[in-house]
C-alpha atoms as a PDB file:
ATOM      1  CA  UNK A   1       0.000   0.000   0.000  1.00  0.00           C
ATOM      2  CA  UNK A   2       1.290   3.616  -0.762  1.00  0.00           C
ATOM      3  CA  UNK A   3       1.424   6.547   1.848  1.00  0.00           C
ATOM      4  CA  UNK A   4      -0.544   9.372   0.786  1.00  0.00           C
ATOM      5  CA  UNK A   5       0.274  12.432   2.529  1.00  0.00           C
ATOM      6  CA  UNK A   6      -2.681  14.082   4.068  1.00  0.00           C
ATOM      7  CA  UNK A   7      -5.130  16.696   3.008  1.00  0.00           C
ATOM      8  CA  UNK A   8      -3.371  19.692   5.430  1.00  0.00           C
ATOM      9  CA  UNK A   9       0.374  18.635   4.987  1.00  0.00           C
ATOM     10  CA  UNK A  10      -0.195  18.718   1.255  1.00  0.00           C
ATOM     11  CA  UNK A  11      -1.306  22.507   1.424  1.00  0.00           C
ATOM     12  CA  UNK A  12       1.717  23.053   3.820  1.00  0.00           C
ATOM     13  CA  UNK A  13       3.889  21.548   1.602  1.00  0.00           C
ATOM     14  CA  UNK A  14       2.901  24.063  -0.675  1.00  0.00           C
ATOM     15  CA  UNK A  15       2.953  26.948   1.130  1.00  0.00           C
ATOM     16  CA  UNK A  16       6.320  25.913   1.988  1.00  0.00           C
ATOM     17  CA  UNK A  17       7.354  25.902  -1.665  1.00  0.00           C
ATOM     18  CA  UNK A  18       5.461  29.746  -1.530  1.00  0.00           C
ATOM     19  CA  UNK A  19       7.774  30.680   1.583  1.00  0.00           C
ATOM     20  CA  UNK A  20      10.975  29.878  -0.587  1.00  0.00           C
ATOM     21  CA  UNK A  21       9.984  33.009  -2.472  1.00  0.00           C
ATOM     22  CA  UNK A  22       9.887  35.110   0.536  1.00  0.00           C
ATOM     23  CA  UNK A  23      12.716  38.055   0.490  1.00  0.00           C
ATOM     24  CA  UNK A  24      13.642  38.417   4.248  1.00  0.00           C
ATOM     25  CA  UNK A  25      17.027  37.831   5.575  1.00  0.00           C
ATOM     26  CA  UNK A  26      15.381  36.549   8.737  1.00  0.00           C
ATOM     27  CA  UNK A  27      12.786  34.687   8.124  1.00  0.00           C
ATOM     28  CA  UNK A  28      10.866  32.889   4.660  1.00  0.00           C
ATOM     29  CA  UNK A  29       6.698  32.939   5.215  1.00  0.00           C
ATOM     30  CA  UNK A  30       4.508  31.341   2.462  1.00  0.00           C
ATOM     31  CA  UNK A  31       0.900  31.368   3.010  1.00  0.00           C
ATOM     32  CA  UNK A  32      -1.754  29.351   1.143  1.00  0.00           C
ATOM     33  CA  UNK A  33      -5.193  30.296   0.690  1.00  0.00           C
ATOM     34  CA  UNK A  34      -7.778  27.048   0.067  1.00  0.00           C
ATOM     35  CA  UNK A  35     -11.724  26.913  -0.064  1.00  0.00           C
ATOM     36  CA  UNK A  36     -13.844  24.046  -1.574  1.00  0.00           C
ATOM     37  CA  UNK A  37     -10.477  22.431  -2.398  1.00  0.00           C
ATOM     38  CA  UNK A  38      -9.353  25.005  -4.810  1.00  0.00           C
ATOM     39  CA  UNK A  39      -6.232  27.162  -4.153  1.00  0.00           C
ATOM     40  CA  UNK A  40      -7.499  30.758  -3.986  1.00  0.00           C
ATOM     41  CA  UNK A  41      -4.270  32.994  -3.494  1.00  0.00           C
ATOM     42  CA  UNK A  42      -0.697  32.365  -2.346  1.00  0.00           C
ATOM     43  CA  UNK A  43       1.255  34.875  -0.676  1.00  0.00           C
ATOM     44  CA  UNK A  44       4.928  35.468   0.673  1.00  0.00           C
ATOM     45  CA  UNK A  45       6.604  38.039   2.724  1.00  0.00           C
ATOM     46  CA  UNK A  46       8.678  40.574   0.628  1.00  0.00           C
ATOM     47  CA  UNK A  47       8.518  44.086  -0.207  1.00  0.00           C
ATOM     48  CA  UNK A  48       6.087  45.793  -2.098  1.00  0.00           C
ATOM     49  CA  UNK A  49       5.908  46.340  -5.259  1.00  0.00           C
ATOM     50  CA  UNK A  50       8.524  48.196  -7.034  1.00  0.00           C
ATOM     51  CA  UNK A  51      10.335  48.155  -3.934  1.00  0.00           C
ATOM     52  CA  UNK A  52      14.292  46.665  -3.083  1.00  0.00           C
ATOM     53  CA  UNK A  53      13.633  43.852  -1.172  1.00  0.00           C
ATOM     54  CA  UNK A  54      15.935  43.125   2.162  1.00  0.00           C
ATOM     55  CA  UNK A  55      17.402  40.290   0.005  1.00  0.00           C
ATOM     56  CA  UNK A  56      18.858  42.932  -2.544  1.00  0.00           C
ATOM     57  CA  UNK A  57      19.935  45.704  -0.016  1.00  0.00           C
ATOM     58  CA  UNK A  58      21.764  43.699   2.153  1.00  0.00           C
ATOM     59  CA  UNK A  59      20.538  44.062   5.392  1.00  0.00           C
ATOM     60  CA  UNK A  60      16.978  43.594   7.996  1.00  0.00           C
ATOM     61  CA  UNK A  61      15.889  47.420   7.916  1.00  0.00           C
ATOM     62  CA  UNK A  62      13.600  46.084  11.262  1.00  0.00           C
ATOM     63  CA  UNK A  63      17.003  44.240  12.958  1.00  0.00           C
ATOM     64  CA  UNK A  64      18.952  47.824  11.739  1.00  0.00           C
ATOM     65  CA  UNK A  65      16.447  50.185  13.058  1.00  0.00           C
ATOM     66  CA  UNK A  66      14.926  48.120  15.797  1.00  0.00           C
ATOM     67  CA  UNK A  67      18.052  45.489  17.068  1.00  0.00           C
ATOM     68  CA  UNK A  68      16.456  44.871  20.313  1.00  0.00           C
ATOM     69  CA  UNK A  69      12.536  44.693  19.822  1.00  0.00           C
ATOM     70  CA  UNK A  70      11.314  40.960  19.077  1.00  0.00           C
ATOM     71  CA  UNK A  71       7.795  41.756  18.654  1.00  0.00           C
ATOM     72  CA  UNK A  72       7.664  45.865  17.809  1.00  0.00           C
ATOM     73  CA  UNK A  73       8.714  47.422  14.899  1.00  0.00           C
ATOM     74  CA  UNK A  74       6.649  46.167  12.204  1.00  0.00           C
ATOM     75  CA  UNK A  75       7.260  49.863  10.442  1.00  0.00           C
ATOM     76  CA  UNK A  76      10.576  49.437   9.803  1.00  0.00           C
ATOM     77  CA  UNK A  77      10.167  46.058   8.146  1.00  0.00           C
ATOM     78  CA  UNK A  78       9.875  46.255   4.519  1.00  0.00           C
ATOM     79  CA  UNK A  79       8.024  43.059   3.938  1.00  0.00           C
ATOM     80  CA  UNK A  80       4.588  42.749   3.444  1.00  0.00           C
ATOM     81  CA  UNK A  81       3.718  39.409   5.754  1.00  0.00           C
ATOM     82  CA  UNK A  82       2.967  35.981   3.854  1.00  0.00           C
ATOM     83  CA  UNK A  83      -0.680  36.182   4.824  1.00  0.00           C
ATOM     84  CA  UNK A  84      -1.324  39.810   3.939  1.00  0.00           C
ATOM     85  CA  UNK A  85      -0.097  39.098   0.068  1.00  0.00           C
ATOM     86  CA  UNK A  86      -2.215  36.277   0.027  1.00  0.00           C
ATOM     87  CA  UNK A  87      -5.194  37.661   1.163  1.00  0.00           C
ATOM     88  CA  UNK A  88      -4.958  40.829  -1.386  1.00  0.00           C
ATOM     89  CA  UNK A  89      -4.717  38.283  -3.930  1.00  0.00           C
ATOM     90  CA  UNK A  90      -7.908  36.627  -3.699  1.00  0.00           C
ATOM     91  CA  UNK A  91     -11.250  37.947  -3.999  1.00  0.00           C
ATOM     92  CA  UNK A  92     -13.086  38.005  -0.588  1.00  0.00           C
ATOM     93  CA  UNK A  93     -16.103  36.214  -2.079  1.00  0.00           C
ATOM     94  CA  UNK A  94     -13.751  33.161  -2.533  1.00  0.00           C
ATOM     95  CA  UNK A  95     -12.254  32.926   0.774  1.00  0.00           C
ATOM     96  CA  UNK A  96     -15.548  33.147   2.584  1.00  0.00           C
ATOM     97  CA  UNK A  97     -15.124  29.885   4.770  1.00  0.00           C
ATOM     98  CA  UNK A  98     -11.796  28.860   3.427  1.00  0.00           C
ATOM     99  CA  UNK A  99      -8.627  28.132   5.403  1.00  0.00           C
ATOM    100  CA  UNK A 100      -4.916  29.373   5.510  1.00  0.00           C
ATOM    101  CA  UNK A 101      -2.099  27.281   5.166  1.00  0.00           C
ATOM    102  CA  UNK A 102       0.878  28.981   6.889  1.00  0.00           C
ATOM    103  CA  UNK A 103       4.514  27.984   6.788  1.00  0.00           C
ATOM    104  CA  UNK A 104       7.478  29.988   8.390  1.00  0.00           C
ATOM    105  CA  UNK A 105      11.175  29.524   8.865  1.00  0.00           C
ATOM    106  CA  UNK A 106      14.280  31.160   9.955  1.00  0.00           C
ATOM    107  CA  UNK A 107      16.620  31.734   6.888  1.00  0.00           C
ATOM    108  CA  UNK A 108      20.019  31.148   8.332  1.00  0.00           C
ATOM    109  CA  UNK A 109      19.401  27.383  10.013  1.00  0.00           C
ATOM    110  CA  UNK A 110      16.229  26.016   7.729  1.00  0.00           C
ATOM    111  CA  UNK A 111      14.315  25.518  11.192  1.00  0.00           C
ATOM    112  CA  UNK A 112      10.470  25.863  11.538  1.00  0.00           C
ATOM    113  CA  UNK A 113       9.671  29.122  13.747  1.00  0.00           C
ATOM    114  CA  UNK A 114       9.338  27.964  17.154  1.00  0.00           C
ATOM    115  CA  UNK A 115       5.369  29.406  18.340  1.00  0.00           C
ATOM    116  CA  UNK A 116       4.963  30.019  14.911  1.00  0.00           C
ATOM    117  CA  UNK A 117       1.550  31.844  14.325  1.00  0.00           C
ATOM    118  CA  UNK A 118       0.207  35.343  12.774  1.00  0.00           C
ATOM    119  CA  UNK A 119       0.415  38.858  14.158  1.00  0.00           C
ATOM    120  CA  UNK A 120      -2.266  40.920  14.898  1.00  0.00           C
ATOM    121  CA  UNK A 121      -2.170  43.164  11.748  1.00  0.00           C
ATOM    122  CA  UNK A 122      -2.543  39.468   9.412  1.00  0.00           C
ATOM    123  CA  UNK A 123      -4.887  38.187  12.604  1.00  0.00           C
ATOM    124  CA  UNK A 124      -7.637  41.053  11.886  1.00  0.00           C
ATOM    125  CA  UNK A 125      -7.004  40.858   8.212  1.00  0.00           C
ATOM    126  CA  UNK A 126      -7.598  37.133   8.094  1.00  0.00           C
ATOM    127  CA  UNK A 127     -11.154  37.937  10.722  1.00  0.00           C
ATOM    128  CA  UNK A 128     -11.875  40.580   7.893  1.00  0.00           C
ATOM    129  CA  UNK A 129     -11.349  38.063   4.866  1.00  0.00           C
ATOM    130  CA  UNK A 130     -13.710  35.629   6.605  1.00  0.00           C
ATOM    131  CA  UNK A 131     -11.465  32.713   6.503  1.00  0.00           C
ATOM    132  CA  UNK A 132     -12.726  30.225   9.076  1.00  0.00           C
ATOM    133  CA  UNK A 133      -9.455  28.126  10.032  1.00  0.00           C
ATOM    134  CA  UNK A 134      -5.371  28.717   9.721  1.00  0.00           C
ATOM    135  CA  UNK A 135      -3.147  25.886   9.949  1.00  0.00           C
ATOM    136  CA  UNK A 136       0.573  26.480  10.947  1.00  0.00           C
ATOM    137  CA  UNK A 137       3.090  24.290  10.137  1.00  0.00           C
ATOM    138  CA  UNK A 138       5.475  23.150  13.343  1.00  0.00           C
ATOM    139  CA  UNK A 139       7.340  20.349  11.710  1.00  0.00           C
ATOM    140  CA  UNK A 140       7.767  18.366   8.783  1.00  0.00           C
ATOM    141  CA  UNK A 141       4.354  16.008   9.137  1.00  0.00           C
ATOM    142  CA  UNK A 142       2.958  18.092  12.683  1.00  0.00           C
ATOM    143  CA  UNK A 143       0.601  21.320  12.459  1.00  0.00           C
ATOM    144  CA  UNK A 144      -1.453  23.644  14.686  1.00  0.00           C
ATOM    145  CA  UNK A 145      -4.972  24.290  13.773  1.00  0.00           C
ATOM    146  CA  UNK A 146      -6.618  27.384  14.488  1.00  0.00           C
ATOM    147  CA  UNK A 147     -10.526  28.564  14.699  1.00  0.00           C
ATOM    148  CA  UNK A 148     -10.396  31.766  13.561  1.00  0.00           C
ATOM    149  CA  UNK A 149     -13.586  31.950  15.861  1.00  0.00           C
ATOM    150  CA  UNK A 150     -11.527  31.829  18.806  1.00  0.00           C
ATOM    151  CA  UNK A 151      -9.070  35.280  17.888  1.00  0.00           C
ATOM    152  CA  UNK A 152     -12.755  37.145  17.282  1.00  0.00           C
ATOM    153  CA  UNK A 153     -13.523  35.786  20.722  1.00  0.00           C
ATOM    154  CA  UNK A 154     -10.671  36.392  23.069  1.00  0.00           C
ATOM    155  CA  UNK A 155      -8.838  40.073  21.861  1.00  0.00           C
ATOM    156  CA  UNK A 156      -5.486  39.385  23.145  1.00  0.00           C
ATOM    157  CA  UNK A 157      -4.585  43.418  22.758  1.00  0.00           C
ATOM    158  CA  UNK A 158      -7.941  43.440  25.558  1.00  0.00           C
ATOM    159  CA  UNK A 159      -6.740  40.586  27.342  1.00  0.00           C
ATOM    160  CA  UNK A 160      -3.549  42.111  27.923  1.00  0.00           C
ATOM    161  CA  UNK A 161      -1.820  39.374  26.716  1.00  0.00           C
ATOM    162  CA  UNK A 162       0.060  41.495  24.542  1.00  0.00           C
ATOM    163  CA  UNK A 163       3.052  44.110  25.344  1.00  0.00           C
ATOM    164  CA  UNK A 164       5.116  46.273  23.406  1.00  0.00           C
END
Protein backbone atom coordinates (compact mmCIF):
# COMPACT_ATOMS: atom_id res chain seq x y z
CA UNK A 1 0.00 0.00 0.00
CA UNK A 2 1.29 3.62 -0.76
CA UNK A 3 1.42 6.55 1.85
CA UNK A 4 -0.54 9.37 0.79
CA UNK A 5 0.27 12.43 2.53
CA UNK A 6 -2.68 14.08 4.07
CA UNK A 7 -5.13 16.70 3.01
CA UNK A 8 -3.37 19.69 5.43
CA UNK A 9 0.37 18.63 4.99
CA UNK A 10 -0.20 18.72 1.25
CA UNK A 11 -1.31 22.51 1.42
CA UNK A 12 1.72 23.05 3.82
CA UNK A 13 3.89 21.55 1.60
CA UNK A 14 2.90 24.06 -0.67
CA UNK A 15 2.95 26.95 1.13
CA UNK A 16 6.32 25.91 1.99
CA UNK A 17 7.35 25.90 -1.67
CA UNK A 18 5.46 29.75 -1.53
CA UNK A 19 7.77 30.68 1.58
CA UNK A 20 10.97 29.88 -0.59
CA UNK A 21 9.98 33.01 -2.47
CA UNK A 22 9.89 35.11 0.54
CA UNK A 23 12.72 38.05 0.49
CA UNK A 24 13.64 38.42 4.25
CA UNK A 25 17.03 37.83 5.57
CA UNK A 26 15.38 36.55 8.74
CA UNK A 27 12.79 34.69 8.12
CA UNK A 28 10.87 32.89 4.66
CA UNK A 29 6.70 32.94 5.22
CA UNK A 30 4.51 31.34 2.46
CA UNK A 31 0.90 31.37 3.01
CA UNK A 32 -1.75 29.35 1.14
CA UNK A 33 -5.19 30.30 0.69
CA UNK A 34 -7.78 27.05 0.07
CA UNK A 35 -11.72 26.91 -0.06
CA UNK A 36 -13.84 24.05 -1.57
CA UNK A 37 -10.48 22.43 -2.40
CA UNK A 38 -9.35 25.01 -4.81
CA UNK A 39 -6.23 27.16 -4.15
CA UNK A 40 -7.50 30.76 -3.99
CA UNK A 41 -4.27 32.99 -3.49
CA UNK A 42 -0.70 32.37 -2.35
CA UNK A 43 1.25 34.87 -0.68
CA UNK A 44 4.93 35.47 0.67
CA UNK A 45 6.60 38.04 2.72
CA UNK A 46 8.68 40.57 0.63
CA UNK A 47 8.52 44.09 -0.21
CA UNK A 48 6.09 45.79 -2.10
CA UNK A 49 5.91 46.34 -5.26
CA UNK A 50 8.52 48.20 -7.03
CA UNK A 51 10.34 48.16 -3.93
CA UNK A 52 14.29 46.67 -3.08
CA UNK A 53 13.63 43.85 -1.17
CA UNK A 54 15.93 43.12 2.16
CA UNK A 55 17.40 40.29 0.00
CA UNK A 56 18.86 42.93 -2.54
CA UNK A 57 19.94 45.70 -0.02
CA UNK A 58 21.76 43.70 2.15
CA UNK A 59 20.54 44.06 5.39
CA UNK A 60 16.98 43.59 8.00
CA UNK A 61 15.89 47.42 7.92
CA UNK A 62 13.60 46.08 11.26
CA UNK A 63 17.00 44.24 12.96
CA UNK A 64 18.95 47.82 11.74
CA UNK A 65 16.45 50.18 13.06
CA UNK A 66 14.93 48.12 15.80
CA UNK A 67 18.05 45.49 17.07
CA UNK A 68 16.46 44.87 20.31
CA UNK A 69 12.54 44.69 19.82
CA UNK A 70 11.31 40.96 19.08
CA UNK A 71 7.79 41.76 18.65
CA UNK A 72 7.66 45.87 17.81
CA UNK A 73 8.71 47.42 14.90
CA UNK A 74 6.65 46.17 12.20
CA UNK A 75 7.26 49.86 10.44
CA UNK A 76 10.58 49.44 9.80
CA UNK A 77 10.17 46.06 8.15
CA UNK A 78 9.87 46.25 4.52
CA UNK A 79 8.02 43.06 3.94
CA UNK A 80 4.59 42.75 3.44
CA UNK A 81 3.72 39.41 5.75
CA UNK A 82 2.97 35.98 3.85
CA UNK A 83 -0.68 36.18 4.82
CA UNK A 84 -1.32 39.81 3.94
CA UNK A 85 -0.10 39.10 0.07
CA UNK A 86 -2.22 36.28 0.03
CA UNK A 87 -5.19 37.66 1.16
CA UNK A 88 -4.96 40.83 -1.39
CA UNK A 89 -4.72 38.28 -3.93
CA UNK A 90 -7.91 36.63 -3.70
CA UNK A 91 -11.25 37.95 -4.00
CA UNK A 92 -13.09 38.01 -0.59
CA UNK A 93 -16.10 36.21 -2.08
CA UNK A 94 -13.75 33.16 -2.53
CA UNK A 95 -12.25 32.93 0.77
CA UNK A 96 -15.55 33.15 2.58
CA UNK A 97 -15.12 29.88 4.77
CA UNK A 98 -11.80 28.86 3.43
CA UNK A 99 -8.63 28.13 5.40
CA UNK A 100 -4.92 29.37 5.51
CA UNK A 101 -2.10 27.28 5.17
CA UNK A 102 0.88 28.98 6.89
CA UNK A 103 4.51 27.98 6.79
CA UNK A 104 7.48 29.99 8.39
CA UNK A 105 11.17 29.52 8.87
CA UNK A 106 14.28 31.16 9.95
CA UNK A 107 16.62 31.73 6.89
CA UNK A 108 20.02 31.15 8.33
CA UNK A 109 19.40 27.38 10.01
CA UNK A 110 16.23 26.02 7.73
CA UNK A 111 14.31 25.52 11.19
CA UNK A 112 10.47 25.86 11.54
CA UNK A 113 9.67 29.12 13.75
CA UNK A 114 9.34 27.96 17.15
CA UNK A 115 5.37 29.41 18.34
CA UNK A 116 4.96 30.02 14.91
CA UNK A 117 1.55 31.84 14.33
CA UNK A 118 0.21 35.34 12.77
CA UNK A 119 0.42 38.86 14.16
CA UNK A 120 -2.27 40.92 14.90
CA UNK A 121 -2.17 43.16 11.75
CA UNK A 122 -2.54 39.47 9.41
CA UNK A 123 -4.89 38.19 12.60
CA UNK A 124 -7.64 41.05 11.89
CA UNK A 125 -7.00 40.86 8.21
CA UNK A 126 -7.60 37.13 8.09
CA UNK A 127 -11.15 37.94 10.72
CA UNK A 128 -11.87 40.58 7.89
CA UNK A 129 -11.35 38.06 4.87
CA UNK A 130 -13.71 35.63 6.60
CA UNK A 131 -11.46 32.71 6.50
CA UNK A 132 -12.73 30.22 9.08
CA UNK A 133 -9.46 28.13 10.03
CA UNK A 134 -5.37 28.72 9.72
CA UNK A 135 -3.15 25.89 9.95
CA UNK A 136 0.57 26.48 10.95
CA UNK A 137 3.09 24.29 10.14
CA UNK A 138 5.48 23.15 13.34
CA UNK A 139 7.34 20.35 11.71
CA UNK A 140 7.77 18.37 8.78
CA UNK A 141 4.35 16.01 9.14
CA UNK A 142 2.96 18.09 12.68
CA UNK A 143 0.60 21.32 12.46
CA UNK A 144 -1.45 23.64 14.69
CA UNK A 145 -4.97 24.29 13.77
CA UNK A 146 -6.62 27.38 14.49
CA UNK A 147 -10.53 28.56 14.70
CA UNK A 148 -10.40 31.77 13.56
CA UNK A 149 -13.59 31.95 15.86
CA UNK A 150 -11.53 31.83 18.81
CA UNK A 151 -9.07 35.28 17.89
CA UNK A 152 -12.75 37.15 17.28
CA UNK A 153 -13.52 35.79 20.72
CA UNK A 154 -10.67 36.39 23.07
CA UNK A 155 -8.84 40.07 21.86
CA UNK A 156 -5.49 39.38 23.15
CA UNK A 157 -4.59 43.42 22.76
CA UNK A 158 -7.94 43.44 25.56
CA UNK A 159 -6.74 40.59 27.34
CA UNK A 160 -3.55 42.11 27.92
CA UNK A 161 -1.82 39.37 26.72
CA UNK A 162 0.06 41.49 24.54
CA UNK A 163 3.05 44.11 25.34
CA UNK A 164 5.12 46.27 23.41
Amino acid sequence: MVNRIDKVNYYLNIAKSVADRSTCLRKKSGAVIVNNDEIIATGYSGAPRGRENCIDLGFCSKKKYFPDVRHAGYDACRSVHAEQNAIISGARKDMIGGSLYLVQYRTESGNYEENPGCCQMCRKMIINSGIKKVFVRINDSEYQEIDVEEWIKHDDLLEGKITY
